[in-house]
N, C-alpha and C. Protein backbone atom coordinates (compact mmCIF):
# COMPACT_ATOMS: atom_id res chain seq x y z
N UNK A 1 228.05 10.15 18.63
CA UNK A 1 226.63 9.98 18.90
C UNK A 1 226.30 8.49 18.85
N UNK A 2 225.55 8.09 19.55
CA UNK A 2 224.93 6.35 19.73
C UNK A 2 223.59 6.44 19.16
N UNK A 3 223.77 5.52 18.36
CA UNK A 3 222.22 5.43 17.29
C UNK A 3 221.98 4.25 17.63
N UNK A 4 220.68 3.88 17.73
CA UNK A 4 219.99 2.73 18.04
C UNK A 4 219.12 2.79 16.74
N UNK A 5 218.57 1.76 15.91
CA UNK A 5 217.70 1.49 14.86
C UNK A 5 217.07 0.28 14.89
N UNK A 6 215.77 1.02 14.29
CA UNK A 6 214.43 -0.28 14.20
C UNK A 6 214.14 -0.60 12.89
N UNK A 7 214.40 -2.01 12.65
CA UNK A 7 213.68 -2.17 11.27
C UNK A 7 213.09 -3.35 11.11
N UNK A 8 212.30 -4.10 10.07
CA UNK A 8 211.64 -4.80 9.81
C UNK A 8 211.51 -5.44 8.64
N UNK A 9 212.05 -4.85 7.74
CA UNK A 9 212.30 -5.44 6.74
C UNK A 9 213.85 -6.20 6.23
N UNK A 10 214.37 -5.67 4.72
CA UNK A 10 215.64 -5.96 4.34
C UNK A 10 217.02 -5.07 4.61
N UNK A 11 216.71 -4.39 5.67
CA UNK A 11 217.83 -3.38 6.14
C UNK A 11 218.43 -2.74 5.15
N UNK A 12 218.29 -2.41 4.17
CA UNK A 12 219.26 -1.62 3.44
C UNK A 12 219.59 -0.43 3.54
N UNK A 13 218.78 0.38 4.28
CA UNK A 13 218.37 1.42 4.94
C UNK A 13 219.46 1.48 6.54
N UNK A 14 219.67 0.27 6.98
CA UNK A 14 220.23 0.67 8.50
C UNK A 14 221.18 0.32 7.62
N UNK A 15 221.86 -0.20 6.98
CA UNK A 15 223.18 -0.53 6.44
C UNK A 15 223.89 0.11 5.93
N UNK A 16 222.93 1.15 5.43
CA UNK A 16 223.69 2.52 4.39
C UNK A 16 223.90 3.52 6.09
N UNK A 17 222.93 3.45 7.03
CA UNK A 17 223.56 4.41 8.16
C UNK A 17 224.80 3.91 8.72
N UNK A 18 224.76 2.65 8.88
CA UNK A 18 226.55 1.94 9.94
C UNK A 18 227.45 2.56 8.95
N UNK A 19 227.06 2.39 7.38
CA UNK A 19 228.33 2.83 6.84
C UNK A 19 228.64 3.79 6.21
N UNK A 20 227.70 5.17 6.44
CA UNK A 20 227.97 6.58 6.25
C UNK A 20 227.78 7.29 7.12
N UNK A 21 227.65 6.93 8.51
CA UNK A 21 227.92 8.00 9.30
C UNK A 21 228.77 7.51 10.53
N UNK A 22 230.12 7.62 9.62
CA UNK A 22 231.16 6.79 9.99
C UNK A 22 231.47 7.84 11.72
N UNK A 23 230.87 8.48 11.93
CA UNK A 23 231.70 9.50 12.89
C UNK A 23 230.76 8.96 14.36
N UNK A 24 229.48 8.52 13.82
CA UNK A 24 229.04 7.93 15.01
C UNK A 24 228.58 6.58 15.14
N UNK A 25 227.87 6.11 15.92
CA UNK A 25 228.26 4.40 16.40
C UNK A 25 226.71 4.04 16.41
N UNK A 26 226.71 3.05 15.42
CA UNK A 26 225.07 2.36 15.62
C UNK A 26 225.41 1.16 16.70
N UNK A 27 224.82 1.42 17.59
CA UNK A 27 225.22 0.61 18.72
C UNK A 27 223.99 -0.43 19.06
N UNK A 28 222.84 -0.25 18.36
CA UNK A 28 222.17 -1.84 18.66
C UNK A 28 220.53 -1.47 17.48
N UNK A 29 220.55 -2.53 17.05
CA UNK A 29 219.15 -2.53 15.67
C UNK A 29 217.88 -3.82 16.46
N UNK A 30 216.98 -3.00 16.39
CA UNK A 30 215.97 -4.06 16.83
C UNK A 30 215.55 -4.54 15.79
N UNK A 31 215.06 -5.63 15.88
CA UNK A 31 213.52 -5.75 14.02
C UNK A 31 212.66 -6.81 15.03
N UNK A 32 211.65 -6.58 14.31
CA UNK A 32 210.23 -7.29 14.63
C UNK A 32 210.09 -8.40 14.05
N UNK A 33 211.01 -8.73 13.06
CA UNK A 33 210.26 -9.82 11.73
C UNK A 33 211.50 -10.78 11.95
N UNK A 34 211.71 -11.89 12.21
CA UNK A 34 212.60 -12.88 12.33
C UNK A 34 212.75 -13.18 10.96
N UNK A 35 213.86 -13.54 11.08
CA UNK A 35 214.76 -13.94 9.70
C UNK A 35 214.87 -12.91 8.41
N UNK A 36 214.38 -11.25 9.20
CA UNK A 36 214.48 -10.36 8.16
C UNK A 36 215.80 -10.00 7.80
N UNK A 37 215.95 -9.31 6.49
CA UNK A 37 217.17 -9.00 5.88
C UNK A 37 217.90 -8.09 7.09
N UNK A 38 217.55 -7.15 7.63
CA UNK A 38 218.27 -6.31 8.56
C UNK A 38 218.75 -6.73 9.47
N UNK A 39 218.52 -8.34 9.98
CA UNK A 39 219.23 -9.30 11.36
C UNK A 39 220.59 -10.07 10.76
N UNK A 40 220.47 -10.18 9.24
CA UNK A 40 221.60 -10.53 8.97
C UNK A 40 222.21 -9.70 8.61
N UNK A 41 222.35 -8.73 7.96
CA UNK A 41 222.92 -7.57 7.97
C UNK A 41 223.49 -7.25 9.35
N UNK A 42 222.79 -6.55 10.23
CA UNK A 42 223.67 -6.46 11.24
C UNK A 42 224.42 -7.62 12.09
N UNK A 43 224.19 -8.61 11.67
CA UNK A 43 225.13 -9.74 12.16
C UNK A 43 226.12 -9.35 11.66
N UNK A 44 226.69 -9.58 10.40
CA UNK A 44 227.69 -9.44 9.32
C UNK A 44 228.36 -8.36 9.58
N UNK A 45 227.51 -6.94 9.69
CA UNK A 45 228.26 -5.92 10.32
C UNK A 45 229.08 -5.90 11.83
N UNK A 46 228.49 -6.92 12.43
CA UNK A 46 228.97 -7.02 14.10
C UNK A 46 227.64 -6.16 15.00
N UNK A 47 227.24 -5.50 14.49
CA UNK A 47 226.13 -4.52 15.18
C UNK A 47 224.91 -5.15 16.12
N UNK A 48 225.22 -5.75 17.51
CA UNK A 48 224.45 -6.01 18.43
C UNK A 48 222.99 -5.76 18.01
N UNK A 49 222.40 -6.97 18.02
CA UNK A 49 220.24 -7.00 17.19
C UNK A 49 220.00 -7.92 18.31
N UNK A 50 218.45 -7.67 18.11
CA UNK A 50 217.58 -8.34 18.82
C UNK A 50 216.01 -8.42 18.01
N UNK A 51 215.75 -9.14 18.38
CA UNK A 51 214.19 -9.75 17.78
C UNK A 51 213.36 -9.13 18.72
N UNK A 52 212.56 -8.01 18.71
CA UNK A 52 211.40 -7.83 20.03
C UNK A 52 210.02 -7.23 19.30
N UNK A 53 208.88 -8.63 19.43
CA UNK A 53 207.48 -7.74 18.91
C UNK A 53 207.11 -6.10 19.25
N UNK A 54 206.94 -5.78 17.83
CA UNK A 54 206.32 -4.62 18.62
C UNK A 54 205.28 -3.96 19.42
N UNK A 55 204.66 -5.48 19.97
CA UNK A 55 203.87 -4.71 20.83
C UNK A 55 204.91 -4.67 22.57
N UNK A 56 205.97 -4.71 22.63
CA UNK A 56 206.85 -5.53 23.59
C UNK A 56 207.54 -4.22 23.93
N UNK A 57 206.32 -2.77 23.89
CA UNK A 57 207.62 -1.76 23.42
C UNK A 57 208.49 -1.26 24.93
N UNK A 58 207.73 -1.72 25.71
CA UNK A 58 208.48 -1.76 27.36
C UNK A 58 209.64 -2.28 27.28
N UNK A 59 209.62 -3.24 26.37
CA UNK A 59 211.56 -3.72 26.70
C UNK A 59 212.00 -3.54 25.39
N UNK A 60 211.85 -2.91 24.47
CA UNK A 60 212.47 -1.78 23.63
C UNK A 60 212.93 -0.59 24.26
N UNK A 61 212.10 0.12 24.86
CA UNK A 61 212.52 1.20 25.52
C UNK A 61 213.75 0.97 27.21
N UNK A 62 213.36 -0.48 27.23
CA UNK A 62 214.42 -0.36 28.20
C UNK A 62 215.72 -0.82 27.88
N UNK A 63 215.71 -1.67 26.42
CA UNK A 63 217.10 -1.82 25.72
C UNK A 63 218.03 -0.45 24.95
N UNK A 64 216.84 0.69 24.50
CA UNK A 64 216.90 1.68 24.19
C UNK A 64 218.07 2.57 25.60
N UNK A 65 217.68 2.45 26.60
CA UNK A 65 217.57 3.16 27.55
C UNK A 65 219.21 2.66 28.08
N UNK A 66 219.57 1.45 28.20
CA UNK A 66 220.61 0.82 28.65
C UNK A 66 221.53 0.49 27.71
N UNK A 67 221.21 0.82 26.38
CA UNK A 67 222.25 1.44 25.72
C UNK A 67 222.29 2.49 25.70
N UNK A 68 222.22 3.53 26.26
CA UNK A 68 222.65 4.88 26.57
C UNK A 68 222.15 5.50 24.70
N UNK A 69 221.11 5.36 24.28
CA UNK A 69 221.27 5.80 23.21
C UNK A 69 221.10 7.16 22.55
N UNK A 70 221.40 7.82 21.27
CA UNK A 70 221.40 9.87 21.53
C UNK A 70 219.88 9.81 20.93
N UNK A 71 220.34 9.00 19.55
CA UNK A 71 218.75 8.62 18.07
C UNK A 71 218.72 7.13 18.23
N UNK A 72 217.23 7.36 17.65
CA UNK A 72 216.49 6.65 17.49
C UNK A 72 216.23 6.65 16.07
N UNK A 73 216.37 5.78 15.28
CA UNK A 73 216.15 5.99 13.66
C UNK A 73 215.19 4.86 13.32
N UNK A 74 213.67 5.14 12.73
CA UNK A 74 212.90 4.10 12.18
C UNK A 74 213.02 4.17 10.96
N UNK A 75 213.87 2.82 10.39
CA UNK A 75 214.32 2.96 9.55
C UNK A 75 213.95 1.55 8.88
N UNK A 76 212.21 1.77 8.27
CA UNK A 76 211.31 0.57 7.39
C UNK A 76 210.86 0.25 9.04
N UNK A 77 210.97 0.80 10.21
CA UNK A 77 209.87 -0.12 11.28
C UNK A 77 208.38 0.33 11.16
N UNK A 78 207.32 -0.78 10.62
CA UNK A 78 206.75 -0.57 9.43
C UNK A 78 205.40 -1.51 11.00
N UNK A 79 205.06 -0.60 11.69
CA UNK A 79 204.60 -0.41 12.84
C UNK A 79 204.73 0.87 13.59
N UNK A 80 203.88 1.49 13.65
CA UNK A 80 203.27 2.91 14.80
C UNK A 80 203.63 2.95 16.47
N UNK A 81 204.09 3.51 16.72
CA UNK A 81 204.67 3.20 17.87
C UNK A 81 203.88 4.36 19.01
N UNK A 82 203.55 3.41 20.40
CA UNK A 82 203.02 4.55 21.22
C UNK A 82 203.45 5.61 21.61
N UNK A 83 202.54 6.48 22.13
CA UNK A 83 202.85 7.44 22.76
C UNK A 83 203.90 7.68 24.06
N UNK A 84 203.62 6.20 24.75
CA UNK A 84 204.64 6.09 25.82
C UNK A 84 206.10 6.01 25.42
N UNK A 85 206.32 5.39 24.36
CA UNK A 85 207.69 5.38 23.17
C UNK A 85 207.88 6.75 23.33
N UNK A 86 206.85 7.36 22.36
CA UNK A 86 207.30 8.86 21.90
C UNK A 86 207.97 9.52 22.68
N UNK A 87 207.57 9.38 24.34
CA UNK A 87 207.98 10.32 25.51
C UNK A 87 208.64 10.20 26.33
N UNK A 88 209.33 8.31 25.93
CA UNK A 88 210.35 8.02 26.53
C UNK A 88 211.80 8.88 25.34
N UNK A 89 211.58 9.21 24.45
CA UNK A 89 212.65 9.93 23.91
C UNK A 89 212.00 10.80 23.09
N UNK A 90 211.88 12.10 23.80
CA UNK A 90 211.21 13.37 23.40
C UNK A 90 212.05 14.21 22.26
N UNK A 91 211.63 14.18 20.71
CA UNK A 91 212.77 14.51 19.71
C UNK A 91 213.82 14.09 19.41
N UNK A 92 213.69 12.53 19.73
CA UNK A 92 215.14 11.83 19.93
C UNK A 92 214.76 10.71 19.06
N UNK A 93 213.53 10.38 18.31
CA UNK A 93 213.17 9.42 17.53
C UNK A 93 213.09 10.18 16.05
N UNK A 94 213.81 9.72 14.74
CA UNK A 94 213.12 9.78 13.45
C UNK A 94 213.23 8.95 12.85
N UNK A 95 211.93 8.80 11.63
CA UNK A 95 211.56 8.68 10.74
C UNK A 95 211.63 8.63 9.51
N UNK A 96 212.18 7.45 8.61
CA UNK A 96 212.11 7.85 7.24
C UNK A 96 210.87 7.10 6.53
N UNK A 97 210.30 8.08 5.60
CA UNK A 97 209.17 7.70 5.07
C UNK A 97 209.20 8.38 3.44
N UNK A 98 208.66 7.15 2.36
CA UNK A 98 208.56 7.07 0.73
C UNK A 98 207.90 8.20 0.34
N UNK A 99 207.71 9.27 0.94
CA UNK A 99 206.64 10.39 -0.15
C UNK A 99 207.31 11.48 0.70
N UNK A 100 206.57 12.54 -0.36
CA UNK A 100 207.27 14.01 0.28
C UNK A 100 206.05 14.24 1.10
N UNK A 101 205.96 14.18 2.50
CA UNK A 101 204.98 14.27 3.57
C UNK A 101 204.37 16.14 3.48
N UNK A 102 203.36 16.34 3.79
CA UNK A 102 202.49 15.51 4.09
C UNK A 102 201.39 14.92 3.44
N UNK A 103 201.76 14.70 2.00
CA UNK A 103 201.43 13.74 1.05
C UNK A 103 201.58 12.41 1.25
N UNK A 104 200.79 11.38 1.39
CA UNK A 104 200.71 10.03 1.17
C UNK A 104 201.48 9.36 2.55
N UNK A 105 200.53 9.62 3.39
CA UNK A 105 200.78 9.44 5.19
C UNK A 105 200.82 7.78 5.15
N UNK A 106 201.64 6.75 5.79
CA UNK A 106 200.96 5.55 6.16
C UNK A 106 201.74 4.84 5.43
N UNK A 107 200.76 3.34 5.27
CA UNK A 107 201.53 2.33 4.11
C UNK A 107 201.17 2.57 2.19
N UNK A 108 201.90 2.10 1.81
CA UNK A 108 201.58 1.81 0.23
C UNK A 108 202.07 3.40 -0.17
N UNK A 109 202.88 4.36 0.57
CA UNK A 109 203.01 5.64 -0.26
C UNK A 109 203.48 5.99 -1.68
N UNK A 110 204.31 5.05 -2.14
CA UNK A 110 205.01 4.98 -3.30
C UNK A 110 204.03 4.66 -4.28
N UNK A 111 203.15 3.48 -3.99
CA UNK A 111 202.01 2.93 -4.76
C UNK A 111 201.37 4.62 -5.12
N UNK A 112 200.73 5.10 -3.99
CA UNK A 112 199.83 6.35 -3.78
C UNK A 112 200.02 7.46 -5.02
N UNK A 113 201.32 7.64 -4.72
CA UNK A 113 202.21 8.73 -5.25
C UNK A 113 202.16 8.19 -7.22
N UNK A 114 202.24 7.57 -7.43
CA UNK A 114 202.83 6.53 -9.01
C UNK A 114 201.19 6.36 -9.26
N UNK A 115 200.16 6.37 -8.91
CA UNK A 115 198.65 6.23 -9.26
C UNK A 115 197.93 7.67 -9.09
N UNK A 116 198.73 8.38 -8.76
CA UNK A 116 198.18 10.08 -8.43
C UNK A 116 198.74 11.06 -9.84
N UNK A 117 197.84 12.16 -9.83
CA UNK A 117 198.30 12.89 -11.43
C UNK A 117 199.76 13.53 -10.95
N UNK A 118 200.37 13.09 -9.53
CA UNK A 118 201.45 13.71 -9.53
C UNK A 118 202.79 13.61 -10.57
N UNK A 119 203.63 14.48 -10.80
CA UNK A 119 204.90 14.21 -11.63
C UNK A 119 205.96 14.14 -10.94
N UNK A 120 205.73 14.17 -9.19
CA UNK A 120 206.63 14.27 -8.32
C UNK A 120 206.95 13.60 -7.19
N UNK A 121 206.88 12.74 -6.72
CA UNK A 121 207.36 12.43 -5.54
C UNK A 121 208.38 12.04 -4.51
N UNK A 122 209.41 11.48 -3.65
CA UNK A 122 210.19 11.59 -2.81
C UNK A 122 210.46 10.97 -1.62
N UNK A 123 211.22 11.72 -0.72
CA UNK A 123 211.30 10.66 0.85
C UNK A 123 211.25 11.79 1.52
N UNK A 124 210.61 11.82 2.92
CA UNK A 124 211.17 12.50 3.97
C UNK A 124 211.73 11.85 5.30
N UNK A 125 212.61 12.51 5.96
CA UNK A 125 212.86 12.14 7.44
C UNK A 125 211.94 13.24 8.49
N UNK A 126 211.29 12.61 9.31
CA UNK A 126 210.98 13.58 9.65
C UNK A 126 211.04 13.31 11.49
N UNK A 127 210.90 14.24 12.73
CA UNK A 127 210.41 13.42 13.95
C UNK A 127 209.51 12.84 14.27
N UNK A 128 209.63 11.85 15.02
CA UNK A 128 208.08 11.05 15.37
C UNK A 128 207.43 12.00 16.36
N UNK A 129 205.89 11.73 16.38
CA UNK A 129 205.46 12.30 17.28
C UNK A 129 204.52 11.31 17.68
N UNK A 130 202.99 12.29 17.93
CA UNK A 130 201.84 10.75 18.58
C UNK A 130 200.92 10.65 17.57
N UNK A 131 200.93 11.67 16.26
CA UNK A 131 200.53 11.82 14.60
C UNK A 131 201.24 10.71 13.59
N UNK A 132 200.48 9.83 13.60
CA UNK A 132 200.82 9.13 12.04
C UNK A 132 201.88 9.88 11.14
N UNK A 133 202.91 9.98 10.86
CA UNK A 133 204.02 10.65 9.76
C UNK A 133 203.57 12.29 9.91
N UNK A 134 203.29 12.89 11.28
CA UNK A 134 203.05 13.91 11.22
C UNK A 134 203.82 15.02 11.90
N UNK A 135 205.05 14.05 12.62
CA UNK A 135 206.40 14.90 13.04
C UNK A 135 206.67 16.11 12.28
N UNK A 136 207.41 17.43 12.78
CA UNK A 136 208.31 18.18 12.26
C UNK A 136 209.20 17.77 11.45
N UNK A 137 209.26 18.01 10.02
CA UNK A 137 210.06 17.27 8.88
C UNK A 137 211.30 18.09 9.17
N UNK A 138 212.54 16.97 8.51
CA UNK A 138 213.81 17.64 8.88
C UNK A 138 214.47 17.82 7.94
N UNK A 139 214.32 16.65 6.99
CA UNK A 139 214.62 17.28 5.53
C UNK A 139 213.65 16.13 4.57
N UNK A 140 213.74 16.65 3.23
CA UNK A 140 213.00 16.15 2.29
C UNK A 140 213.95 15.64 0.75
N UNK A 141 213.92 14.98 -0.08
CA UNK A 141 214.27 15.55 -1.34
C UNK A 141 213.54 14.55 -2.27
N UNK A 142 213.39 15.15 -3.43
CA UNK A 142 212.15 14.91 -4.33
C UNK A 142 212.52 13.88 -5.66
N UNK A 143 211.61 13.28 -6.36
CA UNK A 143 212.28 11.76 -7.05
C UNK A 143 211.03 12.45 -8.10
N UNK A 144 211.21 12.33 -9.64
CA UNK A 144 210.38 12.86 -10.85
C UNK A 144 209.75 11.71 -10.52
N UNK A 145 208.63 11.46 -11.05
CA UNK A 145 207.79 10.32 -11.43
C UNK A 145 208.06 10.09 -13.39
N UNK A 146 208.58 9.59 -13.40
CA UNK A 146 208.59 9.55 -15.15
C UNK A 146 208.03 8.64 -15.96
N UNK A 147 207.33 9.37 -17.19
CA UNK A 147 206.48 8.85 -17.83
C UNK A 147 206.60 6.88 -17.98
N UNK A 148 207.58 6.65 -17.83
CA UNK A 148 207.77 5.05 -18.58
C UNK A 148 208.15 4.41 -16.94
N UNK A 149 208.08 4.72 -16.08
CA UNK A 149 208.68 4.23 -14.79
C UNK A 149 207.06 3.36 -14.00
N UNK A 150 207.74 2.16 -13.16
CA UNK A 150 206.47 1.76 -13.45
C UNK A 150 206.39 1.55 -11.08
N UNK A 151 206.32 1.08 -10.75
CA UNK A 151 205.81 0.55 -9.50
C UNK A 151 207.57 0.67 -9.20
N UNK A 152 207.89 -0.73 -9.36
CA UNK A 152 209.66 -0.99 -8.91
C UNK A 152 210.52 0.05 -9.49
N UNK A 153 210.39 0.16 -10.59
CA UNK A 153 211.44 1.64 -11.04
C UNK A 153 211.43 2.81 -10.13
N UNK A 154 209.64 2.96 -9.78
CA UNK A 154 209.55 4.29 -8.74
C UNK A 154 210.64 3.82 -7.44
N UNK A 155 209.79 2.57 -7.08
CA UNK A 155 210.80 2.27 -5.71
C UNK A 155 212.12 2.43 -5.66
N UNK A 156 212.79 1.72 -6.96
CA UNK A 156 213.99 1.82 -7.04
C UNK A 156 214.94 2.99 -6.16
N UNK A 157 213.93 3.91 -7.32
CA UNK A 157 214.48 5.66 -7.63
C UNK A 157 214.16 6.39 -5.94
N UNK A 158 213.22 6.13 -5.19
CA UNK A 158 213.01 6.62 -4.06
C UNK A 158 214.18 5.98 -3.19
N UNK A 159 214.21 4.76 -3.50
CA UNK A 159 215.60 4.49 -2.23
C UNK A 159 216.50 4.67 -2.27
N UNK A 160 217.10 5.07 -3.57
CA UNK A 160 218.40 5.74 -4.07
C UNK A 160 218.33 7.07 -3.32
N UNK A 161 217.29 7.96 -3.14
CA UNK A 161 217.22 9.27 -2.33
C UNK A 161 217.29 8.96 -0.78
N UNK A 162 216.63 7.90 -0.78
CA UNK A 162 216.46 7.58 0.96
C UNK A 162 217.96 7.52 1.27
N UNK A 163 218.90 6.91 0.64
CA UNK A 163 220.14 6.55 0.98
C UNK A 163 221.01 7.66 1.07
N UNK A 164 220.68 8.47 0.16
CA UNK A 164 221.18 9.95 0.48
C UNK A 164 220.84 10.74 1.20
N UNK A 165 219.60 10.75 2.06
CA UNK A 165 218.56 11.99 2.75
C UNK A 165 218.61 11.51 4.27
N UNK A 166 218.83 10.11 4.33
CA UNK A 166 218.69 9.67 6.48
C UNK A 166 220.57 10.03 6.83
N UNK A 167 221.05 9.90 6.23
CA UNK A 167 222.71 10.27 6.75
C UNK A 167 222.50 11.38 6.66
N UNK A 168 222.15 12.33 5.91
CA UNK A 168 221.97 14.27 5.89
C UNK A 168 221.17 14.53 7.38
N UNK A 169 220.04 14.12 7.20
CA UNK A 169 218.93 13.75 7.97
C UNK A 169 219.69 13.95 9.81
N UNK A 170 220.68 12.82 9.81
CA UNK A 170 220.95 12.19 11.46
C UNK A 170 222.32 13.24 11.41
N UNK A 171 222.96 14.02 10.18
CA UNK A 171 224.13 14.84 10.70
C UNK A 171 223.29 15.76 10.93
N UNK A 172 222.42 16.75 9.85
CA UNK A 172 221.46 17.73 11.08
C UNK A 172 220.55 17.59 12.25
N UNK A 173 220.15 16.29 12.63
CA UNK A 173 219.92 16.23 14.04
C UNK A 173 221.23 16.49 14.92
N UNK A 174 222.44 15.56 14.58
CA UNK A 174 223.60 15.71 15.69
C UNK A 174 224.03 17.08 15.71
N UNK A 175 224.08 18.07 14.60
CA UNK A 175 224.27 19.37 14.80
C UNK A 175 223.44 20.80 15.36
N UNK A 176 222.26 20.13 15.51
CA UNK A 176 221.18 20.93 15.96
C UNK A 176 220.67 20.53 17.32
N UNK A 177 219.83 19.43 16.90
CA UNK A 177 219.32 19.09 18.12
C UNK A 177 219.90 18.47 19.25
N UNK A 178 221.21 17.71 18.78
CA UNK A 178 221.94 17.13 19.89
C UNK A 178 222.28 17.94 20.83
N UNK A 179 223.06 19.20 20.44
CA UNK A 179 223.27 20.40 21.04
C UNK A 179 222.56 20.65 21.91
N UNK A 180 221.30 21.15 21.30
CA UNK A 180 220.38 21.55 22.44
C UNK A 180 220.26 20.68 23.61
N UNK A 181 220.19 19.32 23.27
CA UNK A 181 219.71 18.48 24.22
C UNK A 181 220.99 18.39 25.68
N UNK A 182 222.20 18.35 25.03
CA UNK A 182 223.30 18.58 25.77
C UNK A 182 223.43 19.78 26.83
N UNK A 183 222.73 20.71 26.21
CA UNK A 183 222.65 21.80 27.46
C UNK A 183 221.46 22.05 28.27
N UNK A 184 220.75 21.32 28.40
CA UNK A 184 219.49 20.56 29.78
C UNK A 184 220.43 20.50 30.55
C-alpha cells in the first residue's frame, strides 16, 4: 500500500508509521510549517517531503494524485481541509485526533479532556469527511486521566496510545477498505 502523510508539527507520529508498517511504503509527507520536526525526520528517513501551504490544496492533491497514493494519513496536519480534498480521495483520507471523539472536536483536546470531570480520555483515528473530526471512527483506545498527572503527563500518555492506535488504524483500513476499493 502507498501512504502519503501530512503533518505540521514534530513528526513523531509519521515516524512511528515509516517504521511500523513495515509492509507498506510511505512514499511522500507534506508539512505546512517550514523547518518543522517532520521535514527533518523525513529527510533522515529518505522519505520524499515537500513544504506546501495549506491553502495550496490544488497542488497537494495533485502531488497526492501523481504519487499514485492508496492513504492519506493526517497525522498532527493541524489545518481543516476542503471539501474538494475530501472528494478527491473518497475514504481514502484519515485522521488521528487527542480525545476519544466525539468528545473534544478541534484544537486544545487534551487541554479539554484534563479540565473536564472526566477520568478518561484517549485518541481516535477516524475518516475525514466535510465535519470537523466527524468521520466514521475506525478505532479508538482510551488513556486514565490520573489524579497527579498534569497537562504534559496527559500528553505524554496520549501519544504513547497514538503510537499504538494509527499503525492498527492503517492495517484495518488496508484490510477492509483497501479491498473494497480494489474491486471498483
Amino acid at each position: 500500500m502507498r501512504i502519503g502523510v501530512m503533518c505540521s508539527g514534530n513528526g513523531t507520529n509519521f515516524e512511528n508509521i515509516v517504521r511500523s508498517c513495515k509492509e507498506d511504503e510511505v512514499v511522500l509527507m507534506i508539512y505546512n510549517k517550514r523547518n518543522c520536526g517532520a521535514k527533518k525526520r523525513a529527510t533522515k528517513l529518505g522519505i520524499p517531503n515537500v513544504c506546501i501551504k495549506s491553502a495550496d490544496e490544488d497542488d497537494i492533491i495533485k502531488l497526492f494524485k501523481t504519487y499514485e497514493v492508496d492513504l492519506i494519513v493526517l497525522a498532527g496536519w493541524m489545518r481543516v481541509i476542503s471539501s474538494k480534498f475530501v472528494n478527491a480521495f473518497p475514504r481514502r483520507i484519515i485522521n488521528l485526533h487527542p480525545s476519544l471523539l466525539p468528545k473534544y472536536k478541534g484544537l486544545h483536546a487534551i487541554e479539554q479532556a484534563f479540565y473536564s470531570e472526566d477520568d478518561i480520555t484517549g485518541c481516535t483515528v477516524h475518516f475525514v469527511n466535510e465535519e470537523l473530526d466527524g468521520g466514521e471512527i475506525i478505532l479508538q483506545e482510551e488513556v486514565p486521566i490520573l489524579k497527579d498527572d498534569t497537562i504534559e503527563t496527559l500528553t505524554k500518555a496520549v501519544q504513547r496510545r497514538e503510537y499504538y492506535v494509527l499503525p492498527q488504524a492503517i492495517q484495518k483500513f488496508k484490510e477492509t477498505t483497501l479491498c473494497v476499493l480494489d474491486d471498483k
